[in-house]
Protein backbone atom coordinates (compact mmCIF):
# COMPACT_ATOMS: atom_id res chain seq x y z
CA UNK A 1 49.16 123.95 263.67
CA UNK A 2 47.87 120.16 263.86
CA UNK A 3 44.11 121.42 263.42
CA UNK A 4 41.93 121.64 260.58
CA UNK A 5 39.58 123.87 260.36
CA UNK A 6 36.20 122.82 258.82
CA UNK A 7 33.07 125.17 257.52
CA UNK A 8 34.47 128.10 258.89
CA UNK A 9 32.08 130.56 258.94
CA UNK A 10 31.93 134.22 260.55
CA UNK A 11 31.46 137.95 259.78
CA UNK A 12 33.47 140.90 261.67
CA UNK A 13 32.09 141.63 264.40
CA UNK A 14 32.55 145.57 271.71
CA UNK A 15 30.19 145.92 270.30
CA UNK A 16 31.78 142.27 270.46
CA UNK A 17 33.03 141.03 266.89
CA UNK A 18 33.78 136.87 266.39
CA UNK A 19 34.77 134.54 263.96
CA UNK A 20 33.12 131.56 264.82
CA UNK A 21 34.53 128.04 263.11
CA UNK A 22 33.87 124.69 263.41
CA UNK A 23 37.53 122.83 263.77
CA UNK A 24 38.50 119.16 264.29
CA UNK A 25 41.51 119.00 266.94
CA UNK A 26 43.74 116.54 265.46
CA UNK A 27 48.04 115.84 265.67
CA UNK A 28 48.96 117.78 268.33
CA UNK A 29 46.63 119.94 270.05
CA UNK A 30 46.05 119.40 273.97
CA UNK A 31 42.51 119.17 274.44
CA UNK A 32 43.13 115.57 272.31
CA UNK A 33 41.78 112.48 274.81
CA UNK A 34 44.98 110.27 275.00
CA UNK A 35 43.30 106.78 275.54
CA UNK A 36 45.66 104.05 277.32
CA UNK A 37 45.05 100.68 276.90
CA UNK A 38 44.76 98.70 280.17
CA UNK A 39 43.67 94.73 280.24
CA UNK A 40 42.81 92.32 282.76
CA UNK A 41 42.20 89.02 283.22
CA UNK A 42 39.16 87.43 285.69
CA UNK A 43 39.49 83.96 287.28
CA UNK A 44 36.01 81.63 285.95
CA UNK A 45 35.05 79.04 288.10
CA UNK A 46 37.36 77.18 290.50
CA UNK A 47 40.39 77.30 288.21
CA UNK A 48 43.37 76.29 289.86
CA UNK A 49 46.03 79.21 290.29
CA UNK A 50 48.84 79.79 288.27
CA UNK A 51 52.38 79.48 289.24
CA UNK A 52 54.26 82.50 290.37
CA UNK A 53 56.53 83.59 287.42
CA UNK A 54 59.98 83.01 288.48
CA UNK A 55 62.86 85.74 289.13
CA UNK A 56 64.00 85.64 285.06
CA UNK A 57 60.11 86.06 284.00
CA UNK A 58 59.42 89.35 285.82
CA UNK A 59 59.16 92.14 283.98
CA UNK A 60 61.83 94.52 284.54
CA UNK A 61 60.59 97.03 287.03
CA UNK A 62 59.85 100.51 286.41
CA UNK A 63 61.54 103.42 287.04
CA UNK A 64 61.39 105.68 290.02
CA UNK A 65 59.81 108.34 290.00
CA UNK A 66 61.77 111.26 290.27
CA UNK A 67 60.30 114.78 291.54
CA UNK A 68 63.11 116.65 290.18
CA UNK A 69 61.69 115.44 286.63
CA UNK A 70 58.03 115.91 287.46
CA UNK A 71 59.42 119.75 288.12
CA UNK A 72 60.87 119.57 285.86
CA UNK A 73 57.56 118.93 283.15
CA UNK A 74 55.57 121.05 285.22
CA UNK A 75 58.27 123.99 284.70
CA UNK A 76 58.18 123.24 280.92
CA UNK A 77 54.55 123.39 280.40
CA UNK A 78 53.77 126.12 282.67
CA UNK A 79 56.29 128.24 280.68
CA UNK A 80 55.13 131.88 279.16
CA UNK A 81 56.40 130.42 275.96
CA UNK A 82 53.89 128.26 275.63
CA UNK A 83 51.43 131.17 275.61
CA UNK A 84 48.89 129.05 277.80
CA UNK A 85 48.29 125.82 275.82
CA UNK A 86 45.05 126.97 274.19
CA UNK A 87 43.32 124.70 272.02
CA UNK A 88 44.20 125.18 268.24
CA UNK A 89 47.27 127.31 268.85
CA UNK A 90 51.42 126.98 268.62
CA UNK A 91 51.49 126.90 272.38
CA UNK A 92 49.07 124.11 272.56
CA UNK A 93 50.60 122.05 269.82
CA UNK A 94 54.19 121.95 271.56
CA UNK A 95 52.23 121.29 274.76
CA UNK A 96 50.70 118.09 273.31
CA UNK A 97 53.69 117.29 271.67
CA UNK A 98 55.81 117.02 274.50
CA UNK A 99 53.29 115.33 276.11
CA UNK A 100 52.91 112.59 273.65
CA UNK A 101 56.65 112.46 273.34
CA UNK A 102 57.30 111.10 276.83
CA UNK A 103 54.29 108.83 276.52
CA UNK A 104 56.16 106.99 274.08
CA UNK A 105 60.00 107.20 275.98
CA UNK A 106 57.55 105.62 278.97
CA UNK A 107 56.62 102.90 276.46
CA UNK A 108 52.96 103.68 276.92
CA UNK A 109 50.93 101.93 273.93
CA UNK A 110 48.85 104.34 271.79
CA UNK A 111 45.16 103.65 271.33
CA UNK A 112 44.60 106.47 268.87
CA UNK A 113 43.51 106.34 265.54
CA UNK A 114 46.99 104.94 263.22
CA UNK A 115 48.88 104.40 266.26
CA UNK A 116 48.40 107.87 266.99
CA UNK A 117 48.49 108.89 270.95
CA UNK A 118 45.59 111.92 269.41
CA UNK A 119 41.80 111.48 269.66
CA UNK A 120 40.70 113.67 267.00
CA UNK A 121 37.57 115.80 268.65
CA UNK A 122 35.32 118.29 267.28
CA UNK A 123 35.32 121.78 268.85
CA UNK A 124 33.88 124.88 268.33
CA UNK A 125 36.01 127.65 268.15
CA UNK A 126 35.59 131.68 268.40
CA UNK A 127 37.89 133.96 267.84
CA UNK A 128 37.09 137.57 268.81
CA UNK A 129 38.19 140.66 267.13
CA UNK A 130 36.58 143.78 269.69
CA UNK A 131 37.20 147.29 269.69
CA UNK A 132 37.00 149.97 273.08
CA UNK A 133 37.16 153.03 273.06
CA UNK A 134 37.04 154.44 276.63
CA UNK A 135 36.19 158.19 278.35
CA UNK A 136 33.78 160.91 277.73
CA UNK A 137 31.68 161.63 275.07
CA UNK A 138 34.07 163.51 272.05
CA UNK A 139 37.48 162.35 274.15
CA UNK A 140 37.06 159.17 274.29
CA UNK A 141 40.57 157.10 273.80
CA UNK A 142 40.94 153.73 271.99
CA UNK A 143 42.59 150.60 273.65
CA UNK A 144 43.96 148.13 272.18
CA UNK A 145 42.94 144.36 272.16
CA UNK A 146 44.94 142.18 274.31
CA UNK A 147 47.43 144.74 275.27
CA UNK A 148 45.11 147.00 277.41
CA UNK A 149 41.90 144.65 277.16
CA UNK A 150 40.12 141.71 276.47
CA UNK A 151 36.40 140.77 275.55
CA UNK A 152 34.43 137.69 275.01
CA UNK A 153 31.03 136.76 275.26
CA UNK A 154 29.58 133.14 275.56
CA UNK A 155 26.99 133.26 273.17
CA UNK A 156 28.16 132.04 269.74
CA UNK A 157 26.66 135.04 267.79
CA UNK A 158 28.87 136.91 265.43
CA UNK A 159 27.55 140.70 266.82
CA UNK A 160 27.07 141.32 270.11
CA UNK A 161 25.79 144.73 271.68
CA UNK A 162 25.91 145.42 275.38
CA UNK A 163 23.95 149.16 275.38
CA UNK A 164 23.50 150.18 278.73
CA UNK A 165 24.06 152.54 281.51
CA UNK A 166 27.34 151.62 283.37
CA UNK A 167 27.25 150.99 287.43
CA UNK A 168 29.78 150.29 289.86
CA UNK A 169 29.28 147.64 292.04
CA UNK A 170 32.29 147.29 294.10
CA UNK A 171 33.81 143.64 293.65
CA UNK A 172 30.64 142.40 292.53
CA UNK A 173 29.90 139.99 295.18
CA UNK A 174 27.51 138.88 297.61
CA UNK A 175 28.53 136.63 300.28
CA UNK A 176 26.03 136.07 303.26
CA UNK A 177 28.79 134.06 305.26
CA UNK A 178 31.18 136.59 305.22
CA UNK A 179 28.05 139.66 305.63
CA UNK A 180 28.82 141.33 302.48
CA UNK A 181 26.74 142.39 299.82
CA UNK A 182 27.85 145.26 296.95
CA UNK A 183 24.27 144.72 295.04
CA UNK A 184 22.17 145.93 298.57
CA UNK A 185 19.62 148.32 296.84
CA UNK A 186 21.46 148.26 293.97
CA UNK A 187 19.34 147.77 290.76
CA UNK A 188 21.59 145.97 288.06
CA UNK A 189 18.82 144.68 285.79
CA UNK A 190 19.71 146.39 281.77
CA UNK A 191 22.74 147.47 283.53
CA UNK A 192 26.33 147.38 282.34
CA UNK A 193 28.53 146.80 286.10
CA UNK A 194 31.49 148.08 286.79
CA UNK A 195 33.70 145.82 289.14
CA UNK A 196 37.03 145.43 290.45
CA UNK A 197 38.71 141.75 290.39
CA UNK A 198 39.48 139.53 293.10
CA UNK A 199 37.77 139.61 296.32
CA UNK A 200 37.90 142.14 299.62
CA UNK A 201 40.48 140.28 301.23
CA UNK A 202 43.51 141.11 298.80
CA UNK A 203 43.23 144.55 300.27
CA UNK A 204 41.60 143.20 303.94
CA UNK A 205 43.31 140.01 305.47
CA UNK A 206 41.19 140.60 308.22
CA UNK A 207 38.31 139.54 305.89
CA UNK A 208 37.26 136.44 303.63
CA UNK A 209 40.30 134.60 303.16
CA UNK A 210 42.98 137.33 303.44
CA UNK A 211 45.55 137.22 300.24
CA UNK A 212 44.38 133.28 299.40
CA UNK A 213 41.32 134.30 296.34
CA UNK A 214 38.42 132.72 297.38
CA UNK A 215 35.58 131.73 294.33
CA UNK A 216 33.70 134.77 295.23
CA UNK A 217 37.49 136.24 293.50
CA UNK A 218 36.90 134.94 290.26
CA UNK A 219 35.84 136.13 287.09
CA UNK A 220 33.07 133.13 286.55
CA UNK A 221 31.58 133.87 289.54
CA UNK A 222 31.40 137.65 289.03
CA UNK A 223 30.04 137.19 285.92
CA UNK A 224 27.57 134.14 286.90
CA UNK A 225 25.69 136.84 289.79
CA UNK A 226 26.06 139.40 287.23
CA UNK A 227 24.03 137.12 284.56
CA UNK A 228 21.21 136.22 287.46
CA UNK A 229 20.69 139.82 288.32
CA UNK A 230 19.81 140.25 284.85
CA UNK A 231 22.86 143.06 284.10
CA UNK A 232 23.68 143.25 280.43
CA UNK A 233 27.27 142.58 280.71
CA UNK A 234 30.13 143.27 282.82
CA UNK A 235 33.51 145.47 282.93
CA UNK A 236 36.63 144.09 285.59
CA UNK A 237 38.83 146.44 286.23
């Protein structure tokens, strides 16, 4: 990868284990601001105009735009191969590679440092490494990371504990406008929820928005209520 990783620092840690390190995206990752250069000129005074350049002086004109190429891109970087462009990873570096590439076959002008189309950026970066282990006391069965679950938390701590009593609370949302409400005299507070993902109408299209996910669907907002109602974390299922 284009990145260089700086101070890294971390200790193993979903009880919720991270490796936290500084990094500085540079090369080829996609996060990088790609700065164009654009310049103008303003008329001072009562200068008199200037003569319209004639047919052999214009600049040759540019070329149409084509959807079938915009698909085309889109079908490219929206690809499963590159593994979802994250910062600081192989999918992310051929994402911003390709990207700078036609940049320069559209004779765009870098404004990056060395002629480079990159903005180097600091970012913080954590990368977890959780274990589950899920059923009854004495039968409990281990899952594995990324193939049956996945973990985070926001906080950029390197041991995280979420010790709590687990309750469901339906999809986890309350939405006056549409009269529902899974927390009614529900107490959440030291609470680990239970929740099911996406909203009531996936399974109701008589309801919120039918099959179309509203926000009340998504996992920042499930997570955001579950925060204010002072629950200690959060399990989708």
């Amino acid at each position: 990868m284009g990145g260089q990783f700086l101070n890294a620092t971390g200790a193993q840690r979903l009880e919720h284990e991270s490796k936290i390190s500084d990094f500085t995206m540079r090369g080829t990752h996609p996060m990088r601001i790609v700065t164009l250069l654009l310049a103008g000129a303003a008329a001072c005074g009562r200068a008199a105009p200037s003569a319209l350049p004639t047919p052999a002086s214009q600049p040759a004109a540019l070329p149409a735009v084509s959807t079938a190429a915009m698909d085309a891109h889109l079908k490219y970087l929206a690809d499963d191969l590159l593994e979802g462009r994250a910062p600081a990873t192989r999918g992310g570096e051929l994402a911003a590679k390709y990207v700078a590439a036609q940049f320069e076959a559209l004779g765009l002008e870098p404004a990056g440092p060395d002629g480079s189309y990159f903005q180097p950026v600091a970012l913080v970066g954590m990368m977890p490494h959780p274990s589950l282990a899920w059923g009854k006391a004495g039968a409990a069965r281990p899952l594995a990371y990324r193939e049956d679950f996945v973990a985070w938390a926001e906080r950029p701590e390197s041991h995280i504990v979420a010790d709590g009593a687990v309750v469901f609370v339906g999809y986890g949302v309350q939405a006056a406008e549409w009269r529902w409400d899974d927390y009614k005299d529900v107490d959440v507070r030291g609470k680990v929820l239970l929740m099911l993902v996406n909203d009531p109408g996936l399974q109701d299209s008589t309801i919120f928005n039918g099959r179309a996910l509203t926000y009340y669907g998504r996992w920042t907002y499930k997570l955001e209520e579950a925060a204010r109602r002072g629950a200690l974390g959060a399990i989708l299922v």
